[in-house]
Protein backbone atom coordinates (compact mmCIF):
# COMPACT_ATOMS: atom_id res chain seq x y z
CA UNK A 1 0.00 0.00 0.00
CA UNK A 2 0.84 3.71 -0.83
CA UNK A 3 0.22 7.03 1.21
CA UNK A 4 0.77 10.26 0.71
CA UNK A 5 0.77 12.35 3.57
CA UNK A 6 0.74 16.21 4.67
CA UNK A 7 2.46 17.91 7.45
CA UNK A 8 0.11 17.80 10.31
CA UNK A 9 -0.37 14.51 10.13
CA UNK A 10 3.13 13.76 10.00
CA UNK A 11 3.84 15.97 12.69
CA UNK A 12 0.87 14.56 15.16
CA UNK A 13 2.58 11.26 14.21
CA UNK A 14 6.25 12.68 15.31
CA UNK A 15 4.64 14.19 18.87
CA UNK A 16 2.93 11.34 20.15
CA UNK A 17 5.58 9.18 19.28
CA UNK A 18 3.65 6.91 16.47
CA UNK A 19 5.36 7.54 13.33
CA UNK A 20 6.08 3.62 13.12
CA UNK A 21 2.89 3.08 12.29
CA UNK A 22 3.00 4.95 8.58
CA UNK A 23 5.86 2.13 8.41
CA UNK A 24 4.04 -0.73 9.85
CA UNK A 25 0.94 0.00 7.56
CA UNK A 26 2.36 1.20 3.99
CA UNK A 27 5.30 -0.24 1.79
CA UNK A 28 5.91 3.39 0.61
CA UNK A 29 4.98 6.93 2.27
CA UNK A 30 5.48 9.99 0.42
CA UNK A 31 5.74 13.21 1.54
CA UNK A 32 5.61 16.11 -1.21
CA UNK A 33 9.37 18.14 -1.63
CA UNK A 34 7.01 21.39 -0.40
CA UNK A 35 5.79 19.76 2.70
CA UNK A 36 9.19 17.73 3.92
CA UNK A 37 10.68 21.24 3.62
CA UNK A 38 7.64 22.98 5.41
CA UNK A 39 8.32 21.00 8.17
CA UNK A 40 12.14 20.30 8.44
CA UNK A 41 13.33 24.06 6.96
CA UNK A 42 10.32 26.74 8.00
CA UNK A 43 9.26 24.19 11.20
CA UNK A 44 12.89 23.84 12.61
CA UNK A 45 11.62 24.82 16.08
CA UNK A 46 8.28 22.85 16.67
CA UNK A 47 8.16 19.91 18.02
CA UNK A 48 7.76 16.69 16.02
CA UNK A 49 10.69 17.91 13.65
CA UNK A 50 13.79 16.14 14.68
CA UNK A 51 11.62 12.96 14.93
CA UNK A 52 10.77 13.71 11.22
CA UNK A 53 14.60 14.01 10.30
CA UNK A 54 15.33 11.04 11.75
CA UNK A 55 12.89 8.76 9.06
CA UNK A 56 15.07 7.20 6.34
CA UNK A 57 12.24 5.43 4.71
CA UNK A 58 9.90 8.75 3.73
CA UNK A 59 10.02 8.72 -0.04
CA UNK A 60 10.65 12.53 -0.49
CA UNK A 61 9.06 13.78 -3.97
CA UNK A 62 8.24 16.60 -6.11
CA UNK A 63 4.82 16.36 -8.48
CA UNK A 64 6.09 15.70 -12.21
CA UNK A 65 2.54 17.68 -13.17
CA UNK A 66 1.28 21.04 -12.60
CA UNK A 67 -2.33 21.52 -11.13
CA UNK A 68 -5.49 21.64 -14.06
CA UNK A 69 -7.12 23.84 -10.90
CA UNK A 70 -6.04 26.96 -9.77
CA UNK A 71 -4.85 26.85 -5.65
CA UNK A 72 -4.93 29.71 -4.71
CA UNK A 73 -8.35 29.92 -5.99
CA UNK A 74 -9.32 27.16 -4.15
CA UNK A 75 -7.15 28.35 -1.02
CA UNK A 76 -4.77 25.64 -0.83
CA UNK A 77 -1.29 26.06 0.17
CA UNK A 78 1.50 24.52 -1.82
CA UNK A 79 1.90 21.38 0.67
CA UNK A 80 -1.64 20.49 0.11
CA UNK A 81 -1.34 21.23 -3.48
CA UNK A 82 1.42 18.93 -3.69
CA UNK A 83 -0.16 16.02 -1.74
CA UNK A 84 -3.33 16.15 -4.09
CA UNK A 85 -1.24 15.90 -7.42
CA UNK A 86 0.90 13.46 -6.23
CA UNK A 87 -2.08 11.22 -4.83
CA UNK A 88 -3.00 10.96 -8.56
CA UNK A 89 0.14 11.05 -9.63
CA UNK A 90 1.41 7.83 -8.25
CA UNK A 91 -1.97 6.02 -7.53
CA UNK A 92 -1.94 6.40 -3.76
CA UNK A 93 -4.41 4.30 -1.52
CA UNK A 94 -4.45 6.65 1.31
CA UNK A 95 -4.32 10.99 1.38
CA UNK A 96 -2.72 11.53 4.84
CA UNK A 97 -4.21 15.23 5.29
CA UNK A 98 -5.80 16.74 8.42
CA UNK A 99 -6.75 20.42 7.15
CA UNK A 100 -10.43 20.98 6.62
CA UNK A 101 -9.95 22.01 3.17
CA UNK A 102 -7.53 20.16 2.08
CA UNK A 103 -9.88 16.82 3.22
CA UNK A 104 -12.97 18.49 1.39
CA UNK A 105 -11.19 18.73 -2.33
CA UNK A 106 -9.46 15.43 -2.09
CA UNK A 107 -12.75 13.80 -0.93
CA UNK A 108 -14.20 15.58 -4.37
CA UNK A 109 -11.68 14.80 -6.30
CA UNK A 110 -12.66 11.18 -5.27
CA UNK A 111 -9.12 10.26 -3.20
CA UNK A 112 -9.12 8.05 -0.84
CA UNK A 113 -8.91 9.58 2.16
CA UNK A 114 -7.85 9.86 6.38
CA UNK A 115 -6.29 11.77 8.28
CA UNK A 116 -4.21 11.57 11.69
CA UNK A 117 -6.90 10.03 13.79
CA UNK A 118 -8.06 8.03 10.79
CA UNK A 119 -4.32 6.72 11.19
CA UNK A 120 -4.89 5.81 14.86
CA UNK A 121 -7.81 4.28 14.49
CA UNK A 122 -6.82 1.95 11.80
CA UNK A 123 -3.54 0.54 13.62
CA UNK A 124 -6.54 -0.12 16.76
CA UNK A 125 -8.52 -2.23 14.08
CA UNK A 126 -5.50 -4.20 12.92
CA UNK A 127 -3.73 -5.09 16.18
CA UNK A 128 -1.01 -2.25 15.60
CA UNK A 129 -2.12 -0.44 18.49
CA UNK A 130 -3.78 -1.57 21.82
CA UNK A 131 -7.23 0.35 22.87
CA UNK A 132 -5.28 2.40 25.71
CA UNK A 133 -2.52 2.88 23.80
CA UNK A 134 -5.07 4.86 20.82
CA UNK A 135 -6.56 6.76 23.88
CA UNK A 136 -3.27 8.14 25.41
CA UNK A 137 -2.19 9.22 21.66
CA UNK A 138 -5.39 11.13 21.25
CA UNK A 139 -5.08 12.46 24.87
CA UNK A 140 -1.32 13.54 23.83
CA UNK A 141 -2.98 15.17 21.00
CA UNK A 142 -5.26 16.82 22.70
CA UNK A 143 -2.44 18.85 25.15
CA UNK A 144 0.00 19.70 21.99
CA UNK A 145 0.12 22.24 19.82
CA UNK A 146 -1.93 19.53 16.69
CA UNK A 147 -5.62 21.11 17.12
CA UNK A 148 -8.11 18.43 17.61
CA UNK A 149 -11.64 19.22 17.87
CA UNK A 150 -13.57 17.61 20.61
CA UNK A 151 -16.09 16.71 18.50
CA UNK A 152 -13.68 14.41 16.57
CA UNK A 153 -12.11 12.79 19.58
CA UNK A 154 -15.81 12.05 20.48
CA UNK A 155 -16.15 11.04 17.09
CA UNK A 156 -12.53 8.41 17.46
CA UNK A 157 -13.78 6.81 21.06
CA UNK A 158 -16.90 5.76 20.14
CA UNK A 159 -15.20 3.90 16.64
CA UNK A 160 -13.30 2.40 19.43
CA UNK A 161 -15.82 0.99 21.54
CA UNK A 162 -17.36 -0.92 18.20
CA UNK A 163 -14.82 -2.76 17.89
């Protein structure tokens, strides 16, 4: 399986200390040229970043295509941008995005689609992750600087109590 994934996710990953499971779940992980220097060049002082340095397996690339849509029409920045054209680009089964945005056009432009709790939540469902060990992450979440709506973690311990 492929992903392509944006910064926040990557970052919420790097925080709570659950990056292994991009690894653990996907054969390849890319992360958009834009976005890997978003996070390791403009980012060098937030947290999550050395973690992020550290990953020798992120495949690191740069769209070969320009958008057919205008961004800044549609108010994405050029991470997000990136992410999208590369999820069609290389055939992805997972868009790793967070932003509100960003998850409305790639869920129009038919990608599949999760984000960082979508991420917890499936490593639950497989065995990658125990049931407390999915609560503290989203509880680690919830006291860094990743914004998580309480509405969604409402929305994430409920899908753990079906299973």
């Amino acid at each position: 399986m492929k992903a392509v994934i944006n910064s926040s996710p990557l970052i919420a990953l790097a925080i709570i200390g659950h990056l292994e499971l991009l690894r653990s779940r996907f054969d390849q992980v890319i992360v958009p040229t834009s976005v890997y220097a978003e996070i390791t060049e403009q980012g060098i002082q937030r947290p999550g970043v050395y973690q992020v340095k550290q990953i020798d397996w992120l495949s690191i690339r740069t769209p070969s295509s320009t958008p057919s849509w205008s961004p800044q029409l549609l108010g994405l920045d050029p991470g997000e941008q990136d992410v999208l054209l590369l999820a069609q680009e290389f055939n992805i089964d997972w868009v790793i995005i967070d932003e509100r945005l960003g998850r409305r056009i790639a869920a129009a432009m038919n990608l599949p689609l999760k984000g960082t709790l979508g991420i917890l939540l499936a490593a639950y469902q497989t065995g990658l992750l125990a049931k407390a060990d999915a609560l503290h992450a989203v509880d680690l979440l919830a006291v860094s600087a990743i914004r998580v709506s309480p509405r969604l973690v409402s929305w994430f311990q409920a899908q753990l109590e079906l299973k």
